[in-house]
Protein backbone atom coordinates (compact mmCIF):
# COMPACT_ATOMS: atom_id res chain seq x y z
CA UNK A 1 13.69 -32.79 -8.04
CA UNK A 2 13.50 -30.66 -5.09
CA UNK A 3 10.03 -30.34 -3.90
CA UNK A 4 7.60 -29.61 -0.72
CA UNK A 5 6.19 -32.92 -0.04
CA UNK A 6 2.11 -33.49 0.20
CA UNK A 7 1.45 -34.30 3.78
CA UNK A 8 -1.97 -35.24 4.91
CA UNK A 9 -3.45 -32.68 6.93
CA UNK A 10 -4.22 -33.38 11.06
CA UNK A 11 -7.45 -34.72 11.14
CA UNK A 12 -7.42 -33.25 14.81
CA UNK A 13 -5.96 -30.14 14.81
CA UNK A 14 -7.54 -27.46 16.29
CA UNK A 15 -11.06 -29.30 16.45
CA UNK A 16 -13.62 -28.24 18.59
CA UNK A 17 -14.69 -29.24 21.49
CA UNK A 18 -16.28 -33.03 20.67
CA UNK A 19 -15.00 -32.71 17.51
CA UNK A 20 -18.49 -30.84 15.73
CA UNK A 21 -17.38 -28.80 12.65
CA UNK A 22 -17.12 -25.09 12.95
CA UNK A 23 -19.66 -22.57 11.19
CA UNK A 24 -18.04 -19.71 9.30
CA UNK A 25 -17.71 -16.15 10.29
CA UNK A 26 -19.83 -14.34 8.28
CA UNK A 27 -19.72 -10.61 9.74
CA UNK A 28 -17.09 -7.99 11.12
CA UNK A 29 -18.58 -7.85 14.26
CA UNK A 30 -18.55 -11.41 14.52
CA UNK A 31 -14.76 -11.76 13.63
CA UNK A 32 -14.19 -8.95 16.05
CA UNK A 33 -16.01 -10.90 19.15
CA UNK A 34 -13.47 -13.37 18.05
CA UNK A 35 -10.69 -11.08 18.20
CA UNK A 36 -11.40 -10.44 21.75
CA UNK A 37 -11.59 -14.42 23.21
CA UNK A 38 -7.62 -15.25 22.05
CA UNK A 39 -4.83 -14.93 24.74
CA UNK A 40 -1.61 -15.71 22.21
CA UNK A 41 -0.58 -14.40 19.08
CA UNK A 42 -2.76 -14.07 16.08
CA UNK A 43 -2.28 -15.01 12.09
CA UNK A 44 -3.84 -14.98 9.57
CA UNK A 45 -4.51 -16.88 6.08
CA UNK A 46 -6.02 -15.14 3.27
CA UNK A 47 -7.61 -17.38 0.54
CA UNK A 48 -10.34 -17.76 -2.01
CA UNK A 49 -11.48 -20.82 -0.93
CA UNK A 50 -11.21 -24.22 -3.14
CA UNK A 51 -8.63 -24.95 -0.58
CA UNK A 52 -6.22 -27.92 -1.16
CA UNK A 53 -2.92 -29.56 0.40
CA UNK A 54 -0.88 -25.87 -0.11
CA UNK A 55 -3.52 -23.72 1.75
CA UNK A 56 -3.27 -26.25 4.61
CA UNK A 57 0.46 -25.76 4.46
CA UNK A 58 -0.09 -22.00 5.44
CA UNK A 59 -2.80 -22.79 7.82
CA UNK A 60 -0.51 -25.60 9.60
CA UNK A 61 2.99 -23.33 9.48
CA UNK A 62 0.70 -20.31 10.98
CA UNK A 63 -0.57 -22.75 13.71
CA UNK A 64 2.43 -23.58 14.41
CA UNK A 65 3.96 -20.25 14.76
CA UNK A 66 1.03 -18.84 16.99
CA UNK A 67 1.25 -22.14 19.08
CA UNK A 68 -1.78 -23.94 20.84
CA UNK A 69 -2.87 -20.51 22.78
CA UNK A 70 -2.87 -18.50 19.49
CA UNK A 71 -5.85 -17.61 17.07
CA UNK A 72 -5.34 -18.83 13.36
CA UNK A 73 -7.94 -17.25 11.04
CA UNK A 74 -8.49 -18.12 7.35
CA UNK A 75 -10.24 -15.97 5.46
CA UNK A 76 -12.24 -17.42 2.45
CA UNK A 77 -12.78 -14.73 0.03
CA UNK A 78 -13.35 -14.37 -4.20
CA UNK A 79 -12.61 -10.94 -4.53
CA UNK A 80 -14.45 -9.83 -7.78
CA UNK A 81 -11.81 -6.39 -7.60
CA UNK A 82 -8.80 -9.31 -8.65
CA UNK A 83 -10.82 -10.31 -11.85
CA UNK A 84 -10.60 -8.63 -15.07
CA UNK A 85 -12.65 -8.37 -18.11
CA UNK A 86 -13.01 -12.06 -19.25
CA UNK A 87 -11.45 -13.53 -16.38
CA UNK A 88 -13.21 -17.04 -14.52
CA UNK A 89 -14.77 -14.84 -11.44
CA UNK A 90 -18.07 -17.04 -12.23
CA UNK A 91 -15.85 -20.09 -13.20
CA UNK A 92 -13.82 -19.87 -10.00
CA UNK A 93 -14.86 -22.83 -7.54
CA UNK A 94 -16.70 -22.06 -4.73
CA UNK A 95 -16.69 -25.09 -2.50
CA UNK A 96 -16.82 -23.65 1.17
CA UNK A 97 -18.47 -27.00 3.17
CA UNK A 98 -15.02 -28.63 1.70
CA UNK A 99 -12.93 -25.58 2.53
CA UNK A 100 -14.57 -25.62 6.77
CA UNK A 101 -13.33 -28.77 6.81
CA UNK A 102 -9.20 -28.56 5.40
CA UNK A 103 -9.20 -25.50 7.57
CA UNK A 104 -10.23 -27.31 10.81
CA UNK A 105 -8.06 -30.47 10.12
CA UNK A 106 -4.89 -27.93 9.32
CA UNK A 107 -5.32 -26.18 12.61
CA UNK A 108 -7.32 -23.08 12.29
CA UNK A 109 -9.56 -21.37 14.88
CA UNK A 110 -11.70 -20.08 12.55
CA UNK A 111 -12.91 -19.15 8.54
CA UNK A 112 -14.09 -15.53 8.04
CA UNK A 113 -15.97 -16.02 4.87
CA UNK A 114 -17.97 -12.62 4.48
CA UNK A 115 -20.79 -12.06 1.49
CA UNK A 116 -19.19 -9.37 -0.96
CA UNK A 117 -21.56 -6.54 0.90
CA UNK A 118 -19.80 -7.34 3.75
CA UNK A 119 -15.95 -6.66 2.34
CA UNK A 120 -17.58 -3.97 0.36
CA UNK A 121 -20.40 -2.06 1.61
CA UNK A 122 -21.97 -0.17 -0.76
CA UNK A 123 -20.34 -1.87 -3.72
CA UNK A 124 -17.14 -1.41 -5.57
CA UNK A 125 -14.74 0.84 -3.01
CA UNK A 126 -13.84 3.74 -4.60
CA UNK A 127 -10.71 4.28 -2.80
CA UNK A 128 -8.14 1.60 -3.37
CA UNK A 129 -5.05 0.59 -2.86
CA UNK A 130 -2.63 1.18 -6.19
CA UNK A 131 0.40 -1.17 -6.52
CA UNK A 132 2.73 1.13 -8.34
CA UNK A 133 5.52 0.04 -10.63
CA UNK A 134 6.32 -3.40 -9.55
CA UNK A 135 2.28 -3.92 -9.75
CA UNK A 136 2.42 -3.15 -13.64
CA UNK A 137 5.33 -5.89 -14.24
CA UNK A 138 4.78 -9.41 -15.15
CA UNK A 139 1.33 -10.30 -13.95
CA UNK A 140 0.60 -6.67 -13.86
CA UNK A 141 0.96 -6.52 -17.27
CA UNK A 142 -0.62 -9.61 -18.21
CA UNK A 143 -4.04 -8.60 -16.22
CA UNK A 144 -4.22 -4.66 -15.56
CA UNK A 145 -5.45 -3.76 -12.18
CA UNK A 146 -5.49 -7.23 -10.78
CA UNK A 147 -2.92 -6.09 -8.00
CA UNK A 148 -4.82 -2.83 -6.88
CA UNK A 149 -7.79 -5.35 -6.39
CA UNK A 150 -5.52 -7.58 -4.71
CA UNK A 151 -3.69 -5.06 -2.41
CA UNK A 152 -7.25 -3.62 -1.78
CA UNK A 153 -8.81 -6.61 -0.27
CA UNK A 154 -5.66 -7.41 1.81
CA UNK A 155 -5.44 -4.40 3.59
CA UNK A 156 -9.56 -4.74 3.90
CA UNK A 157 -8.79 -7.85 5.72
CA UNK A 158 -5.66 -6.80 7.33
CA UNK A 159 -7.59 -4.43 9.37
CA UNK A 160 -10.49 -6.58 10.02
CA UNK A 161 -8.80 -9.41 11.56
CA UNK A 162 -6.05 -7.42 13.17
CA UNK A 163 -2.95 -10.43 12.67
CA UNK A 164 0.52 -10.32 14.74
CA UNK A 165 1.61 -12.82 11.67
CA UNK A 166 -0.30 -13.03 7.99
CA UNK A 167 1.29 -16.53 5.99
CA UNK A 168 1.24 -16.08 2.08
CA UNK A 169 2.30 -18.76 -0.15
CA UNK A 170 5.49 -18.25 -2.24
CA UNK A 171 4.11 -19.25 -5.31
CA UNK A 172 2.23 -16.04 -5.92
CA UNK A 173 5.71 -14.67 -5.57
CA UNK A 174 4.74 -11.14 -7.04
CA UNK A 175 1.88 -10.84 -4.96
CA UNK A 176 4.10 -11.78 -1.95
CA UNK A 177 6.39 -9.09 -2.96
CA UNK A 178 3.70 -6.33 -3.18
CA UNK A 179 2.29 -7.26 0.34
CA UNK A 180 5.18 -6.66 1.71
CA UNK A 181 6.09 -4.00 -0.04
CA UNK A 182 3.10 -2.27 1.01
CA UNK A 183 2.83 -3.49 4.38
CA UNK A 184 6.09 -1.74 5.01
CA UNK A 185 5.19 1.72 3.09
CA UNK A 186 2.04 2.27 4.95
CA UNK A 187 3.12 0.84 8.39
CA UNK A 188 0.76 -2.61 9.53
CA UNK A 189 1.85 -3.94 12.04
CA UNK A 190 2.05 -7.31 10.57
CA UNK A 191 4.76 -9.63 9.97
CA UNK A 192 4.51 -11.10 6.10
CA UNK A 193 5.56 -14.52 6.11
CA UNK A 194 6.23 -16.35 3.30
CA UNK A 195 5.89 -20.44 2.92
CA UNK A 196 7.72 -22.16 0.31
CA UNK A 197 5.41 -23.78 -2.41
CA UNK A 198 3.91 -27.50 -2.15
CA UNK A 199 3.94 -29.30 -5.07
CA UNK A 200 2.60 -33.08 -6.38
CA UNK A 201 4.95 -35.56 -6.65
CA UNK A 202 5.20 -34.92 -10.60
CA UNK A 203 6.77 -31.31 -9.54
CA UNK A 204 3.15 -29.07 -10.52
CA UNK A 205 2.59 -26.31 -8.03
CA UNK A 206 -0.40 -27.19 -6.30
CA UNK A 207 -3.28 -24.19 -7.54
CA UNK A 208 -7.08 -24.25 -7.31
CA UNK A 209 -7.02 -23.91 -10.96
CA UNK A 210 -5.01 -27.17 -11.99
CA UNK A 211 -8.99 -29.21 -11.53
CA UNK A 212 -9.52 -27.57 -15.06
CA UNK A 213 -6.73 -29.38 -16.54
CA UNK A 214 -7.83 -32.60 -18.85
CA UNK A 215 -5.10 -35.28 -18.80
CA UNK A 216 -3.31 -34.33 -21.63
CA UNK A 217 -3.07 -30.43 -20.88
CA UNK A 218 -2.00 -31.15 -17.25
CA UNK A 219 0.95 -33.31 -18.77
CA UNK A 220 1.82 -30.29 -20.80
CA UNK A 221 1.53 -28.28 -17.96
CA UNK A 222 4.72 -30.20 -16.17
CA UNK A 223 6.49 -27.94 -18.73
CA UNK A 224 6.42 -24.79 -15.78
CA UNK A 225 8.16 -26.58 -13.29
CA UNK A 226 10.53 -28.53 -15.67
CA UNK A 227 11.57 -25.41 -16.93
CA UNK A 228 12.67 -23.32 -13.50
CA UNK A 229 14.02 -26.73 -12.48
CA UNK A 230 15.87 -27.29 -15.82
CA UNK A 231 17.05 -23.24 -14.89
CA UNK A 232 18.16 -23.66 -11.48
CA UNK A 233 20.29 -27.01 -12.62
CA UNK A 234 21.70 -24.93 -15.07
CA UNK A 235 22.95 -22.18 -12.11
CA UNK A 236 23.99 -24.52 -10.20
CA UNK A 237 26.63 -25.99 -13.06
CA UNK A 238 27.36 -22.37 -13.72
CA UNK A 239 28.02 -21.72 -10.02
CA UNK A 240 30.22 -24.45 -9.98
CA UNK A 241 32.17 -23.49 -13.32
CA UNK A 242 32.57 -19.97 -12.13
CA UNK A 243 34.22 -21.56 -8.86
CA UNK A 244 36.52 -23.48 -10.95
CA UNK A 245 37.42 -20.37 -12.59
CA UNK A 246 38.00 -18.61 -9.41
CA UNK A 247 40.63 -20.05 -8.11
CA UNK A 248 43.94 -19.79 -9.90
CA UNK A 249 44.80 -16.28 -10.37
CA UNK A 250 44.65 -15.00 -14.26
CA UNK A 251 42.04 -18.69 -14.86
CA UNK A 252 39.67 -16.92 -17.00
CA UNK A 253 43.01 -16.19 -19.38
CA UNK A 254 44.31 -19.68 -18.67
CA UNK A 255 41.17 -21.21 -19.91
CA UNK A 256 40.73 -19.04 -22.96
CA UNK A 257 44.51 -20.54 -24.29
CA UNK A 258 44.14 -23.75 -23.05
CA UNK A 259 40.56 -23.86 -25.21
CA UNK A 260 42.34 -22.71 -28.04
CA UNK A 261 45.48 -25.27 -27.68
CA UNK A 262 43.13 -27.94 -27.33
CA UNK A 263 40.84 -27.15 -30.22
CA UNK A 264 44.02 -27.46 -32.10
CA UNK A 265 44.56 -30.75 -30.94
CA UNK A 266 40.60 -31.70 -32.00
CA UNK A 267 39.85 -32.26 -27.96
CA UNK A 268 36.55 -30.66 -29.12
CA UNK A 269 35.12 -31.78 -25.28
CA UNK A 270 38.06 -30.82 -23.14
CA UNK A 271 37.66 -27.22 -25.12
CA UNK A 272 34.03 -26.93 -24.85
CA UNK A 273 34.72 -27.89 -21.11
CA UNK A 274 37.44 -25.04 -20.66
CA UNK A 275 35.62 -22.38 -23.23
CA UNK A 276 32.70 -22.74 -20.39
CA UNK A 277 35.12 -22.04 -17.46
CA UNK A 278 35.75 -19.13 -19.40
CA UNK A 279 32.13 -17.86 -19.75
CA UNK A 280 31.55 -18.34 -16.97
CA UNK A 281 34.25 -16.09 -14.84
CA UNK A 282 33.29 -13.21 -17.21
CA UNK A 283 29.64 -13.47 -16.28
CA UNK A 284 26.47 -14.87 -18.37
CA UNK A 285 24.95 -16.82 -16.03
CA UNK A 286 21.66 -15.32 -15.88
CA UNK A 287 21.20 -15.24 -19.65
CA UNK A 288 22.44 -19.37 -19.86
CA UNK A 289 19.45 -20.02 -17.02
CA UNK A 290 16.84 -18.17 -18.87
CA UNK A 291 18.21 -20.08 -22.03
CA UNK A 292 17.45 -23.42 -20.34
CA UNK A 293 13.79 -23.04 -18.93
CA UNK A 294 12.96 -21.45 -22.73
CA UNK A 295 14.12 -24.49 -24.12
CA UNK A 296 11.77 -26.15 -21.71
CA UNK A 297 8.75 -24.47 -22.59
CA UNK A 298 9.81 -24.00 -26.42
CA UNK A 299 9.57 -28.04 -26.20
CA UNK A 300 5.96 -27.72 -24.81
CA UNK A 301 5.00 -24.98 -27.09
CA UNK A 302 5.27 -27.84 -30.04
CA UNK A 303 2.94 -30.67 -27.67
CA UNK A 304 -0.41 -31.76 -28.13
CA UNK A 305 -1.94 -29.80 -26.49
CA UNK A 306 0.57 -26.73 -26.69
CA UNK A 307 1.41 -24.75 -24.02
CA UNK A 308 1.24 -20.56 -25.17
CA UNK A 309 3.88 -18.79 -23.08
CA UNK A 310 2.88 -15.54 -21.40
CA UNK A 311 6.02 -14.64 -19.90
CA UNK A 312 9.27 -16.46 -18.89
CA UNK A 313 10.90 -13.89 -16.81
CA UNK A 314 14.49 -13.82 -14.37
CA UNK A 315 14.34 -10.92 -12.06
CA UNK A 316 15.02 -9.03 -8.40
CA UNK A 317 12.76 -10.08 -5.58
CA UNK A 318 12.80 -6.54 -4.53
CA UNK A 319 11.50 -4.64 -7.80
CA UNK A 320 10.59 -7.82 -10.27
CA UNK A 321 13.12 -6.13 -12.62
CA UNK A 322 15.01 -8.31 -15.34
CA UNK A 323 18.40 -8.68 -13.76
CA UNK A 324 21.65 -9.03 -15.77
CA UNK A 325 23.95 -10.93 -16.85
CA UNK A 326 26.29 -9.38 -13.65
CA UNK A 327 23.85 -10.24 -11.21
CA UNK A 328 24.89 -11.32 -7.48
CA UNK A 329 22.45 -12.14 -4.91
CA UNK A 330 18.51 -12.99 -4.82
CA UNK A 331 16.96 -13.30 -7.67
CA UNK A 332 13.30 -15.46 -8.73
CA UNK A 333 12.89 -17.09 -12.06
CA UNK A 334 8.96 -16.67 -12.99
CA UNK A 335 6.90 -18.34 -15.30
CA UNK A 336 3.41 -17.70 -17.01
CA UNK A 337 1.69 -19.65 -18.84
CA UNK A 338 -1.73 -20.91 -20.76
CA UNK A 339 -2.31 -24.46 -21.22
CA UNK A 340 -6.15 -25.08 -23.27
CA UNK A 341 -8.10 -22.02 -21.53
CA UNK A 342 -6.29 -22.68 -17.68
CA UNK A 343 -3.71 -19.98 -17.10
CA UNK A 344 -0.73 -21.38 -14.72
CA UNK A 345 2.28 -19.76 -12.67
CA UNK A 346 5.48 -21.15 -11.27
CA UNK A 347 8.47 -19.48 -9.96
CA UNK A 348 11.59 -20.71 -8.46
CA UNK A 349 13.96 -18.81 -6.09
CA UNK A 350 17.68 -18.56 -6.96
CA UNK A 351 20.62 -16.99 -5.47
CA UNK A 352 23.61 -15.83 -7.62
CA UNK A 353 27.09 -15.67 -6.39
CA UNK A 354 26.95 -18.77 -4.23
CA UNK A 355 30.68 -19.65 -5.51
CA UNK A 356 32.20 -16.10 -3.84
């Protein structure tokens, strides 16, 4: 299992002087004071607060990046614009004393954590960002609007702290792809930088939302990350088969008679073995790794408790289209799905082609 390791945040990273805990920003002006003491470059880290060992990922790569003269600002934010109609906005944790504290020890120079007046003035904006096509794909779909809210309250906060460098975690992989999306079509000057996703030993993606999970539904719950690992094992053996097939000239034909001659002879394994060679020279590679994480989560569908699949999707970073079976290049293999009443994501990058 390939995973981020946990790593203990620095319990003196960034402290203050004699090591007093910092108060949150709770105003633009006060942020913008702020704006005007740093002398290196500045990031940013948007969350929603109930921070835990992947938000101090961000928080440490940005500090990192923006070195010891640089400002590192998380912003702790539930933005009601992201929740739909029977959605957990209430249910979502709010634990901000907690959240001060990961953010110091991680390396930040300070949390914005305005009231909702203060993002929105005057309620509800009524000019928003609109995501577009890729924003009505996959978690589009699943919860209409959520990515207008989304997009809305990153540009908010784009402008208000004013980053050289803004860290998003790849596990929201669509989101990542919209923010950067629209940070290019409407010109911030912000570089998007996405971190790779930490996970617990067991392989779940670390998410705010995994405290709801009882015992038994976070065991089901495994089932996401066993299925894009089970996915990208299965690429990796077709990679490899297509390679073999590769290169002898005329070895997809080769392996076609040589299947058939030794089915003939009852080597049923040797034939499987050379039938696959075949496949996979004439393509179906990204229809054999969607076959293996559904087997995954058709397994989990039949626990105790069951997981209910949303979506179970293998598509282009650069659109979240399906891709096909021809496919070369980037692609991310995304999951959705409900376990009891907690909704989960996972995704898993890929890249096709590696055996050219």
């Amino acid at each position: 299992m390939n995973v981020t390791p946990v790593t203990p945040a620095r319990a003196d990273a960034a402290a203050p002087a004699g090591g007093t805990p910092f108060a949150p920003v709770r105003t633009a002006r006060e942020l913008r004071a702020l704006a005007g003491a740093g002398t290196g470059p500045r990031a940013v880290v948007m969350t929603m607060g109930a921070l835990h060992e992947g938000h101090a990922t961000l928080i440490r790569t940005a500090r990192e990046r923006v070195g010891p003269d640089g400002t590192v600002v998380v912003t702790v934010f539930v933005n009601p614009l992201q929740f739909g109609a029977g959605e957990d906005l209430d249910r979502y944790p709010r634990t901000l004393d907690a959240d001060l504290e990961l953010a110091r020890a991680a390396g930040a120079s300070a949390v914005f954590a305005p009231s909702a007046d203060e993002v929105y003035p005057g309620g509800e904006p009524q000019v928003r960002i609109t995501a577009g096509p890729m924003g009505e794909r996959l978690e589009g779909a699943s919860r209409p609007g959520h990515f207008d809210g989304m997009l809305t309250v990153v540009a908010k906060l784009l402008h208000l702290t004013a980053p050289d460098l803004a860290f998003f975690g790849q596990k929201d992989a669509q989101q990542l792809a919209l923010i950067r999306r629209m940070a290019r079509d409407l010109n911030f000057p912000v570089e998007i930088v996405g971190v790779e996703t930490v996970r617990e030993s067991d392989g779940l993606a670390l998410s705010s939302r995994n405290r709801y999970l009882s015992d038994g539904e976070r065991r089901t719950a495994l089932a996401l990350s066993r299925a894009l690992f089970a996915g990208r094992e299965r690429l990796a053996a077709q990679e490899a088969l297509r390679a073999r097939a590769a290169s002898l000239p005329g070895a997809q034909e080769r392996a076609e008679n040589r299947a058939e001659g030794l089915s003939r002879l009852g080597e049923a394994r040797a034939a499987a073995d050379a039938h696959a060679v075949a496949q996979a020279a004439e393509g179906g590679r990204a229809e054999a790794v969607r076959a293996a994480a559904r087997a995954v989560l058709d397994e989990a569908a039949k626990a105790e408790p069951p997981l209910t699949l949303d979506y179970l999707a293998l598509v282009d970073p650069a659109d979240f289209t399906e891709v096909a079976d021809g496919h070369d290049g980037e692609a991310v293999l995304a999951v959705a799905a409900r376990v009891g009443s907690t909704r989960l994501i996972d995704n898993t990058p890929l890249t096709f082609g590696a055996a050219k």
